[in-house]
N, C-alpha and C. Protein backbone atom coordinates (compact mmCIF):
# COMPACT_ATOMS: atom_id res chain seq x y z
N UNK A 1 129.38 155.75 115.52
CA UNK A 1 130.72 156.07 115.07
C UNK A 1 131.39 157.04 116.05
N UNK A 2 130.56 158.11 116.71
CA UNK A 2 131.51 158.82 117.74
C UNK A 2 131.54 158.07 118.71
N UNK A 3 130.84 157.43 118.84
CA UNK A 3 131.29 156.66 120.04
C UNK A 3 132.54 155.47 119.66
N UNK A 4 132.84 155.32 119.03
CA UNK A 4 134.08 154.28 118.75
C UNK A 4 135.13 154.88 118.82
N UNK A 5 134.80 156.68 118.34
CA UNK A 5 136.19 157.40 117.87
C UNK A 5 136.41 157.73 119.37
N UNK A 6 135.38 158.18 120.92
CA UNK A 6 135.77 158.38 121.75
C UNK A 6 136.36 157.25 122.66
N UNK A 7 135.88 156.32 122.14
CA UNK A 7 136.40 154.77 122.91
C UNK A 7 138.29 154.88 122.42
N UNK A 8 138.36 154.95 121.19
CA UNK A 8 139.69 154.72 120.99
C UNK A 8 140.54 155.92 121.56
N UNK A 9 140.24 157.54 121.51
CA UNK A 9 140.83 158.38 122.16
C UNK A 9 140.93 158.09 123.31
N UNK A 10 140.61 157.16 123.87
CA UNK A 10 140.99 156.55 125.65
C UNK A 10 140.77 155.30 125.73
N UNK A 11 141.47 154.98 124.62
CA UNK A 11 142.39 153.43 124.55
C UNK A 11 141.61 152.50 124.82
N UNK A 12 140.09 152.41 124.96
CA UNK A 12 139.27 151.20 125.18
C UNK A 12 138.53 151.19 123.64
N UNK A 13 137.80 149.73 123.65
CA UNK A 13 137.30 149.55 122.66
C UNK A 13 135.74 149.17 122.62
N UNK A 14 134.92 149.43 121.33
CA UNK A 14 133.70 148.83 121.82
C UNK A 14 133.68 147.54 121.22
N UNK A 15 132.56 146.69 121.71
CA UNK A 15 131.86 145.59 121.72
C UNK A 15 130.83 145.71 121.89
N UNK A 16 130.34 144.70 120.87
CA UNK A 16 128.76 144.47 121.10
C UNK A 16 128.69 143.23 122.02
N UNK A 17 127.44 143.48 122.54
CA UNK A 17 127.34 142.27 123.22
C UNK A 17 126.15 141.20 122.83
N UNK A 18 126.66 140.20 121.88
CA UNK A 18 126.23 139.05 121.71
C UNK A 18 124.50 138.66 122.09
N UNK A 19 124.38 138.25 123.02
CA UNK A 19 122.74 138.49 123.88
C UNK A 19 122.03 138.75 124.30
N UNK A 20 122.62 140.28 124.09
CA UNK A 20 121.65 141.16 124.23
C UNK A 20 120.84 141.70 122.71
N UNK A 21 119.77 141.70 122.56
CA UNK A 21 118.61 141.78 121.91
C UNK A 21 118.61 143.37 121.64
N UNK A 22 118.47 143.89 120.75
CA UNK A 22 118.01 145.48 120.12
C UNK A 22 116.83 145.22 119.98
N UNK A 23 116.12 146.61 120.09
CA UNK A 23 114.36 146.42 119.63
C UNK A 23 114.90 147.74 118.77
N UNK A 24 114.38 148.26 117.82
CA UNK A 24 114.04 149.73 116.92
C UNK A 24 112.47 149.63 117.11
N UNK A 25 112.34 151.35 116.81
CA UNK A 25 111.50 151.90 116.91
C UNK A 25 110.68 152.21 115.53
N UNK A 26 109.78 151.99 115.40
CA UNK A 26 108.69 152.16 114.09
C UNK A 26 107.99 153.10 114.36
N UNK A 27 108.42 154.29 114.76
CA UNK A 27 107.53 155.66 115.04
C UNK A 27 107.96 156.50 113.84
N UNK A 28 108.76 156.46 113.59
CA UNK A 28 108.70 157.41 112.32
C UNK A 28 108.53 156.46 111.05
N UNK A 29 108.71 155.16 110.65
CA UNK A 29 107.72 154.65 109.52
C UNK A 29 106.40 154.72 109.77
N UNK A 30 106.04 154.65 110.99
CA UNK A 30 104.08 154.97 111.05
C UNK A 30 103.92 155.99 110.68
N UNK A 31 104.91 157.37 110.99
CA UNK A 31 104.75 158.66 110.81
C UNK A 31 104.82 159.23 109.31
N UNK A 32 106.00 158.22 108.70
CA UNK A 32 105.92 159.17 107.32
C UNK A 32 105.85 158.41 106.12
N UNK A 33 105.82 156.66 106.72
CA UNK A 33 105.32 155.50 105.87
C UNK A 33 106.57 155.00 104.80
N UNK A 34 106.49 153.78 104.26
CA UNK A 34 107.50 153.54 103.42
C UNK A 34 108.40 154.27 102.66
N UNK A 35 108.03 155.00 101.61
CA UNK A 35 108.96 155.74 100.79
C UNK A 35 109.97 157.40 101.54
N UNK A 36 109.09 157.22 102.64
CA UNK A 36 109.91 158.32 103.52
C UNK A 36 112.10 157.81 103.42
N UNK A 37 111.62 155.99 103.19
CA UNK A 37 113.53 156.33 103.72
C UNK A 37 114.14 156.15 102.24
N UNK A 38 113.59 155.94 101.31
CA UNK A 38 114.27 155.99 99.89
C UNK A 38 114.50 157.73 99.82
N UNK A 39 113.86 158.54 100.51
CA UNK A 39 114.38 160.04 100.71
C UNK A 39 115.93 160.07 101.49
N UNK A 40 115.21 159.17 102.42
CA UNK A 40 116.98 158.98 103.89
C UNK A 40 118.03 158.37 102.67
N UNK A 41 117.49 158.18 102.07
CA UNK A 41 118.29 157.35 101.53
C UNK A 41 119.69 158.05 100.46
N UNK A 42 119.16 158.68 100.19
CA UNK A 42 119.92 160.14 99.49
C UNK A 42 121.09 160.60 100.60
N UNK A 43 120.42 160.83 101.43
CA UNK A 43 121.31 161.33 102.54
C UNK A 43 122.73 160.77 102.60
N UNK A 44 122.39 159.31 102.82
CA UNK A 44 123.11 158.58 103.47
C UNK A 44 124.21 158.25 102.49
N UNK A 45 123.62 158.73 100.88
CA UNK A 45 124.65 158.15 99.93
C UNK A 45 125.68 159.53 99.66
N UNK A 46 125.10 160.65 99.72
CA UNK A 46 125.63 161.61 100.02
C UNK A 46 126.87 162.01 101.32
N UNK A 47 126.64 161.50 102.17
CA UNK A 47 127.38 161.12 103.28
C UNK A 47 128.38 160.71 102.76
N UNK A 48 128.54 159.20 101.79
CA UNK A 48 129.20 158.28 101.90
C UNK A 48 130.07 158.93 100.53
N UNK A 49 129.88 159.83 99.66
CA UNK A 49 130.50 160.39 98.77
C UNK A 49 131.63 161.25 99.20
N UNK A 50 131.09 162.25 100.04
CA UNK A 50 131.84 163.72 101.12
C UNK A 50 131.99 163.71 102.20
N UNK A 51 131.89 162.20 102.63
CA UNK A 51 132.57 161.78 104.06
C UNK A 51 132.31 162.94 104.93
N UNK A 52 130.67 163.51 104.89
CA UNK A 52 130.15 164.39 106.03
C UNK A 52 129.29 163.57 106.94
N UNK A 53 129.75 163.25 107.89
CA UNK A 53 129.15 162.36 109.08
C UNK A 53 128.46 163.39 109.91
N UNK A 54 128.33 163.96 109.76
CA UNK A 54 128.54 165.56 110.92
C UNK A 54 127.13 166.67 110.08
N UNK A 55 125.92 166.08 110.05
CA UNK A 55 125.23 166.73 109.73
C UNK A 55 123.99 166.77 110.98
N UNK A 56 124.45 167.48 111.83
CA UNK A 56 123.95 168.21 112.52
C UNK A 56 122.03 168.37 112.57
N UNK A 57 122.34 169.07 111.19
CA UNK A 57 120.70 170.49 111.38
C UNK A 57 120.06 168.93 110.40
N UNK A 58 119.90 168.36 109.65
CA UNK A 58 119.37 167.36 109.30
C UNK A 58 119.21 166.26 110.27
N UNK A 59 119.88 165.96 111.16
CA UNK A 59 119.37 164.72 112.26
C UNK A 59 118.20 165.74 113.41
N UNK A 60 118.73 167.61 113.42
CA UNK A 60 117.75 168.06 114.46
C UNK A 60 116.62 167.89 113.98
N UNK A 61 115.74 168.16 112.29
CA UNK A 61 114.92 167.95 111.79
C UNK A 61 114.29 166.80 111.65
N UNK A 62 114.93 165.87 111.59
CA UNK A 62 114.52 164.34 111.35
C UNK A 62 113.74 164.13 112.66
N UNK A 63 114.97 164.29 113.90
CA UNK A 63 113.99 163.27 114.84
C UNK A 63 113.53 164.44 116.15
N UNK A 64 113.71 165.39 115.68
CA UNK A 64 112.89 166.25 116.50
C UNK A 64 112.14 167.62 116.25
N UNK A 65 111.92 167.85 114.83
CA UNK A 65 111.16 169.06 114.09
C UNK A 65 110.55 167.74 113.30
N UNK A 66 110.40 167.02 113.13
CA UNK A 66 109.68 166.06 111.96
C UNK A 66 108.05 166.84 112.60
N UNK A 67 107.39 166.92 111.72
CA UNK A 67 105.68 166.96 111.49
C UNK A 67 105.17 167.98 112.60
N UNK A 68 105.69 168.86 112.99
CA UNK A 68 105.66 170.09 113.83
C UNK A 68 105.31 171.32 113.02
């Protein structure tokens, strides 16, 4: 999403590109196993209530204080 909002502040747009292939990463379901994202999951509905996109200290914890 910031990246769309900085694409449009300078008048270009994004695209996906079609054939190119995504891989994701399964390092943190190995790490904290299924029911870890019905937790994310809160988050995300929370987000979507108070339109806070912008949580910061929860993404530093997630993917870089996780199990430290």
């Amino acid at each position: 999403m910031a990246l769309r909002r900085l694409g449009k502040a300078r008048g270009q747009k994004l695209k996906r590109l079609s054939r190119v292939k995504a891989l994701g990463c399964t390092r943190k379901f190995d790490q904290f196993g299924d029911w870890h994202y019905f937790g994310m999951l809160g988050h995300v509905i929370k987000s979507f209530i108070t339109w806070n996109w912008h949580d910061e200290d929860l993404a530093e914890r997630y993917w870089y204080n996780s199990g430290r």
